[in-house]
Protein backbone atom coordinates (compact mmCIF):
# COMPACT_ATOMS: atom_id res chain seq x y z
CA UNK A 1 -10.95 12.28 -5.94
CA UNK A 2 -7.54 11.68 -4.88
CA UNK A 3 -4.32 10.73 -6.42
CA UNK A 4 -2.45 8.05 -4.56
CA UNK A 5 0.79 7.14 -5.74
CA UNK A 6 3.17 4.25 -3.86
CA UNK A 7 7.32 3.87 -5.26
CA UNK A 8 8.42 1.25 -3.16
CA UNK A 9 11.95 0.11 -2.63
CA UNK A 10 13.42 -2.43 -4.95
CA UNK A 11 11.34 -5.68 -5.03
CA UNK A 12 11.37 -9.05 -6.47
CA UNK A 13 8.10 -7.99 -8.15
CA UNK A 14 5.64 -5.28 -8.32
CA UNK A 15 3.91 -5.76 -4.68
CA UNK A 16 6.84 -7.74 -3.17
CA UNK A 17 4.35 -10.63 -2.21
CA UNK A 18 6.52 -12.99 -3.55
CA UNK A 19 9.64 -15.29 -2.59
CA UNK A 20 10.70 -17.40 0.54
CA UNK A 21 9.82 -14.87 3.15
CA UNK A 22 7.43 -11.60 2.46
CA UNK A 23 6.90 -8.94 4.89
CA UNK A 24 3.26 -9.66 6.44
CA UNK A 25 3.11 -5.63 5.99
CA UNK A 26 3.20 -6.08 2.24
CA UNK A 27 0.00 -8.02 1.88
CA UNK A 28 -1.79 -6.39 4.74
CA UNK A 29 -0.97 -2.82 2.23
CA UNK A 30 -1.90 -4.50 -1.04
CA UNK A 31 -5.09 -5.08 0.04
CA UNK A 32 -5.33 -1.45 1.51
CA UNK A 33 -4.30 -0.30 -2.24
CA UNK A 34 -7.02 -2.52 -3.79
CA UNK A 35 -9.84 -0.83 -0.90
CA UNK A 36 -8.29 2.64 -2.09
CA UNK A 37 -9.44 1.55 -5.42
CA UNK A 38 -12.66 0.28 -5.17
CA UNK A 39 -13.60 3.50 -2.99
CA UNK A 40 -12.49 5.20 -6.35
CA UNK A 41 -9.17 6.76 -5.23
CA UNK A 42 -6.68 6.16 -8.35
CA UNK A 43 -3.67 4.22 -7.35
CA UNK A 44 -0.64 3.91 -8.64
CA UNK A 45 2.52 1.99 -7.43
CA UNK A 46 6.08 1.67 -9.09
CA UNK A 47 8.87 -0.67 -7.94
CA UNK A 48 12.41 0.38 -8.17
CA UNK A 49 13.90 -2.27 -9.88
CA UNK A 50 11.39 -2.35 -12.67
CA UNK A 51 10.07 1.34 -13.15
CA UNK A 52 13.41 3.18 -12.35
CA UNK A 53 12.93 5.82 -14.90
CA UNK A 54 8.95 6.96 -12.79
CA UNK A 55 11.17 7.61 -9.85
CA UNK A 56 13.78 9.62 -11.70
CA UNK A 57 11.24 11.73 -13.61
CA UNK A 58 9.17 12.52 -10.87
CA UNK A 59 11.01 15.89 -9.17
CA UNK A 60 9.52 14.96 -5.88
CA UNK A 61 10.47 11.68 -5.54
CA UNK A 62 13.87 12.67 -7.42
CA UNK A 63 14.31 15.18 -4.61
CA UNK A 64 13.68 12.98 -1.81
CA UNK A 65 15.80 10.05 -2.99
CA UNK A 66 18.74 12.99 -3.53
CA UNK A 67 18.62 14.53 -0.02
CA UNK A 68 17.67 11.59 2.33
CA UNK A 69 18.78 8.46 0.15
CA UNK A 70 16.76 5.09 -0.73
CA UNK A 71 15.90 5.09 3.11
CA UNK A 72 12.63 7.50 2.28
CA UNK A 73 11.25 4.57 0.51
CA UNK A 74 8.50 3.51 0.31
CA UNK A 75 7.59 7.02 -0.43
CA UNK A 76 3.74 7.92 0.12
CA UNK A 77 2.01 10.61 -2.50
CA UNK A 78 -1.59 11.83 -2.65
CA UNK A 79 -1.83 14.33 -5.15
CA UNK A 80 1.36 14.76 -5.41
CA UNK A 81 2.31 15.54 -2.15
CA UNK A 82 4.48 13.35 0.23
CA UNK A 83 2.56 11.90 3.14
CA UNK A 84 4.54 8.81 3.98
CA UNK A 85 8.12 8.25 4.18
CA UNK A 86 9.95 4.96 5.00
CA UNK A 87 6.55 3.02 5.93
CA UNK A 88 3.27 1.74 4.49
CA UNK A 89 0.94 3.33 5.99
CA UNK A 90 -2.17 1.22 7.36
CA UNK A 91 -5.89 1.78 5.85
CA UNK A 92 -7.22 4.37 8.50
CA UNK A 93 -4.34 6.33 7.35
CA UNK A 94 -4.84 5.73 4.16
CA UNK A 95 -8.43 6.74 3.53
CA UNK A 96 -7.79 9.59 5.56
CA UNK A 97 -5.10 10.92 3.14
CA UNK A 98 -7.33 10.09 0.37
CA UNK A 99 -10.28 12.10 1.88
CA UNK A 100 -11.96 8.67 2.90
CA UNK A 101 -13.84 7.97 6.36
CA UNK A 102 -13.73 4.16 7.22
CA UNK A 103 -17.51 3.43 8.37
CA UNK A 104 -17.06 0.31 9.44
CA UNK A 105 -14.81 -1.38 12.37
CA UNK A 106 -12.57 -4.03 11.27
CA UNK A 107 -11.67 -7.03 13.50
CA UNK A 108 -8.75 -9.46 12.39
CA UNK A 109 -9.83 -12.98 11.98
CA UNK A 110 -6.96 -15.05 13.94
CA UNK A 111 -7.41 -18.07 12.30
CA UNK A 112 -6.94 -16.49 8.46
CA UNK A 113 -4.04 -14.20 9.92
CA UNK A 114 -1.90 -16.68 8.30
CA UNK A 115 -2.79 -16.20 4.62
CA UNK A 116 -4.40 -12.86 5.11
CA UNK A 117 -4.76 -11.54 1.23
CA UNK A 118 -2.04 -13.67 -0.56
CA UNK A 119 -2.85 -14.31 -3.54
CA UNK A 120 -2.84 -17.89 -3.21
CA UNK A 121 -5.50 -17.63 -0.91
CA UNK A 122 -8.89 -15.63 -1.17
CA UNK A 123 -9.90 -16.22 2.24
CA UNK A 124 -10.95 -13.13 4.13
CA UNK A 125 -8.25 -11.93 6.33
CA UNK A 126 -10.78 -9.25 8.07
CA UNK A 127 -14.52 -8.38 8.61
CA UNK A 128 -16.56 -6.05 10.22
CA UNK A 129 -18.85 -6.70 13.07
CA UNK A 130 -21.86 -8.36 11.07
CA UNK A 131 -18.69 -10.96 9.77
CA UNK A 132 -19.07 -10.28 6.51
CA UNK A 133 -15.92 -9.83 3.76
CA UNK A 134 -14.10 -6.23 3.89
CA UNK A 135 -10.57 -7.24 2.01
């Protein structure tokens, strides 16, 4: 299986699904990680500001950061190998990256768009076509 490793900018804390006002990317790729997961892809994500030292030992991340500055991150890896620079990739991308096919079609919910995948709310924020649960 695939290796999937996320080093996101500098962040409040480790998903940066915290504070006044949170990117509605950051929960939306959270819960992408978390599907990654329980497909059995291992994930791993670092955070600038509190794992500085991952991102300095790792020569490919080193590298990138050197030549193009902090404006690669968040920097994608699978195996090892950049695949995203810049952007969080959505979960189509994602499984494909990992070797993954999606099998089933997700349509947003509009009414739980709101609180998709916070963590202060389990409410589903997608489902496939039968309506059940997919985040």
């Amino acid at each position: 299986m695939a290796k999937v490793q996320v080093f996101d900018p500098a962040m409040c804390c480790p998903t940066g699904v915290c504070g006044p006002s949170v990117d509605p990317v950051l929960p939306r790729f959270a819960a992408d990680l978390g599907w990654l997961k329980e497909q059995g892809i291992e994930v791993e994500r670092f955070n600038l500001s509190q794992e500085p030292t991952v991102f300095a030992t790792n020569e490919t991340v080193r590298s990138a950061l050197k030549e193009r500055g902090q404006e690669v991150l968040p920097l994608v890896l699978v195996d090892g190998r950049i695949v995203a620079e810049g952007t969080y990739p959505g979960r189509e991308t994602l499984a494909a990256l990992a070797g993954l096919r999606l099998t089933k079609k997700l349509v947003v919910v509009a009414e739980a768009e709101s609180a998709c995948c916070s963590d202060d709310d389990d409410e589903a924020c997608c489902s496939d076509e039968e309506g059940s649960s997919c985040c």
